[in-house]
C-alpha atoms as a PDB file:
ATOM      1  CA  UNK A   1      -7.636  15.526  -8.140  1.00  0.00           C
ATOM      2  CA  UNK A   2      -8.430  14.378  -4.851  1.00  0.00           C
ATOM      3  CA  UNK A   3     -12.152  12.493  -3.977  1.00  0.00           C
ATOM      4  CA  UNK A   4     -13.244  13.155  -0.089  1.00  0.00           C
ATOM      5  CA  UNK A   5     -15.438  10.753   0.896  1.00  0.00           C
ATOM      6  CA  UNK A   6     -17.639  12.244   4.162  1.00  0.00           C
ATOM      7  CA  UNK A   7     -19.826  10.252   6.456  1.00  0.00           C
ATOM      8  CA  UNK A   8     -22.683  11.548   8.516  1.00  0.00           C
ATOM      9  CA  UNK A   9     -20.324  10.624  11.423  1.00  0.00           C
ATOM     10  CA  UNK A  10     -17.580  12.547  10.317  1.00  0.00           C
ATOM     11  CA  UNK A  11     -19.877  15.786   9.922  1.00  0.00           C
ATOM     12  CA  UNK A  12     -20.775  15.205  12.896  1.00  0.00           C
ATOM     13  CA  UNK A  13     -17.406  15.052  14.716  1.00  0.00           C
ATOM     14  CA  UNK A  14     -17.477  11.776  16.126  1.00  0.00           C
ATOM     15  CA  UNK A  15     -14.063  10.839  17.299  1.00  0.00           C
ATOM     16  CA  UNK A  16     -14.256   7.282  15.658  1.00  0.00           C
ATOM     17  CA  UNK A  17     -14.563   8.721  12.192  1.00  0.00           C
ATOM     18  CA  UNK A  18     -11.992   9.971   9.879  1.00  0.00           C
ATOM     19  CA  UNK A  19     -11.894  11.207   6.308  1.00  0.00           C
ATOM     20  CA  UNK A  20     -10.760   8.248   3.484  1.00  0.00           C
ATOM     21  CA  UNK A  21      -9.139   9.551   0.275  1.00  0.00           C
ATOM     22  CA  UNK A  22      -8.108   7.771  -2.564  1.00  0.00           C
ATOM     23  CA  UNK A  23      -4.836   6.010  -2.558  1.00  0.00           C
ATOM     24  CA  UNK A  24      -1.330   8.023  -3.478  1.00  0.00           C
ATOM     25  CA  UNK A  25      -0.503   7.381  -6.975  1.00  0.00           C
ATOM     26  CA  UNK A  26       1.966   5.709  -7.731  1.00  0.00           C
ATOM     27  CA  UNK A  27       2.518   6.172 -11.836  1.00  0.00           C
ATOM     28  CA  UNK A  28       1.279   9.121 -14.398  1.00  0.00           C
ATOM     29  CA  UNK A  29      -0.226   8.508 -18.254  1.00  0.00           C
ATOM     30  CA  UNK A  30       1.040  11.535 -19.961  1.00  0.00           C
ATOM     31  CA  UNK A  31      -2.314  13.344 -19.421  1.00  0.00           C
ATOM     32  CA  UNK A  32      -1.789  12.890 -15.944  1.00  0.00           C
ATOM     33  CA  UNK A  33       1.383  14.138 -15.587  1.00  0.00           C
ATOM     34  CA  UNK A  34       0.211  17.344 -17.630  1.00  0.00           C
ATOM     35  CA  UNK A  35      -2.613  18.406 -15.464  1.00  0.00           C
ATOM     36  CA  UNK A  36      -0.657  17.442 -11.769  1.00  0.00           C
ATOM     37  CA  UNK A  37       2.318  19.534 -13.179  1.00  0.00           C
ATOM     38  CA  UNK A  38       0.939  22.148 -14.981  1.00  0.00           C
ATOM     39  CA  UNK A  39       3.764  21.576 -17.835  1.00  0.00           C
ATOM     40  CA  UNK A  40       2.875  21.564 -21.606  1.00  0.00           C
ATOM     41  CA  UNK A  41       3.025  18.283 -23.748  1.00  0.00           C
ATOM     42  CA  UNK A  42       5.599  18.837 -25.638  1.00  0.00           C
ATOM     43  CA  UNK A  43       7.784  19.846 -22.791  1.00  0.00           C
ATOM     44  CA  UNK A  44       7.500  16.282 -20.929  1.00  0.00           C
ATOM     45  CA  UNK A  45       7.942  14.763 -23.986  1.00  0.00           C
ATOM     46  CA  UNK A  46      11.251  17.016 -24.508  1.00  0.00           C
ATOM     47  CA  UNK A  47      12.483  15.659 -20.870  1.00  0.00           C
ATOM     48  CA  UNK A  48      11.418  12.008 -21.639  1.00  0.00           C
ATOM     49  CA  UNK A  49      13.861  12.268 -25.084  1.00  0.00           C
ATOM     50  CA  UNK A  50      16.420  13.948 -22.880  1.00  0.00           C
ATOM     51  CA  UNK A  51      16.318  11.314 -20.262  1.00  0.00           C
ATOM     52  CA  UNK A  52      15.369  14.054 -17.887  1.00  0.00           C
ATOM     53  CA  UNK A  53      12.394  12.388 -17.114  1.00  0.00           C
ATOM     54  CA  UNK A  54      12.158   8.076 -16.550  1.00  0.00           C
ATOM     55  CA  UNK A  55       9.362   6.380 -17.705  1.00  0.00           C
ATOM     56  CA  UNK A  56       8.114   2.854 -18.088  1.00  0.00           C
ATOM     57  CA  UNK A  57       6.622   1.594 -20.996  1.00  0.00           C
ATOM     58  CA  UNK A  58       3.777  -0.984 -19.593  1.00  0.00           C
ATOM     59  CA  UNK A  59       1.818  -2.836 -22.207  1.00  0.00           C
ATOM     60  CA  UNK A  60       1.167   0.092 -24.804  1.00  0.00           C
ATOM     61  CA  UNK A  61       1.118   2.476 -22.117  1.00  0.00           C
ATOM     62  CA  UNK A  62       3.781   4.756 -20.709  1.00  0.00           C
ATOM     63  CA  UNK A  63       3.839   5.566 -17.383  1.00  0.00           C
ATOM     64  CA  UNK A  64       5.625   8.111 -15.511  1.00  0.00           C
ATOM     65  CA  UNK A  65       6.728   6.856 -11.898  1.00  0.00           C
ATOM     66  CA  UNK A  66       5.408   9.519  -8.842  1.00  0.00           C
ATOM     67  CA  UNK A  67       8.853   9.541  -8.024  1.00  0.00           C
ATOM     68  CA  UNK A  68      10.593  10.315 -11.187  1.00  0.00           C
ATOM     69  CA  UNK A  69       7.950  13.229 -11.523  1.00  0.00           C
ATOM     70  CA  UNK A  70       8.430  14.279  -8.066  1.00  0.00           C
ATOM     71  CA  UNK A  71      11.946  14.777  -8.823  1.00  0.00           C
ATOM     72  CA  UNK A  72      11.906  16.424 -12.135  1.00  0.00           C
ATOM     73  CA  UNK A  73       9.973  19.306 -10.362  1.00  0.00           C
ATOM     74  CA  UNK A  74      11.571  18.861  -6.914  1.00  0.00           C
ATOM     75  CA  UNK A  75      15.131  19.517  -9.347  1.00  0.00           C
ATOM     76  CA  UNK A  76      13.158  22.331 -11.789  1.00  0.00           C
ATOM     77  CA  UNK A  77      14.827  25.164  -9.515  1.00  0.00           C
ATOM     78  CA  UNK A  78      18.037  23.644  -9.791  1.00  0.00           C
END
């Protein structure tokens, strides 16, 4: 989900103004990954076991990189 933050200015049109968003992400949690893929629980967690998809266990948390999800679906019609 991305936040749009709009000024006054930027309603406006003023040339000097621009729209800021959020910064990319870089990593998923697995709730994450769910709702920006649209793919089922189980079904990540089937490509994790595989080794389909990488992931990196931080702390107690596992994160998927952007990059490794970007190519599981950029690779899905393969």
């Amino acid at each position: 989900m991305w936040r749009f933050w709009i000024s006054f200015n930027e309603i406006r049109g003023d040339s000097m103004s621009s729209i800021s968003r959020q910064p990319d992400k870089i990593g998923y949690s697995i709730k994450e990954a769910i709702a920006a893929t649209s793919l089922g629980r189980s079904t990540l967690y089937r490509y994790i076991g595989e080794g389909t998809l990488r992931v990196v266990r931080i702390g107690g948390r596992t994160i998927i990189p952007a990059d490794a999800l970007h190519a599981l679906i950029a690779g899905a019609d393969e």
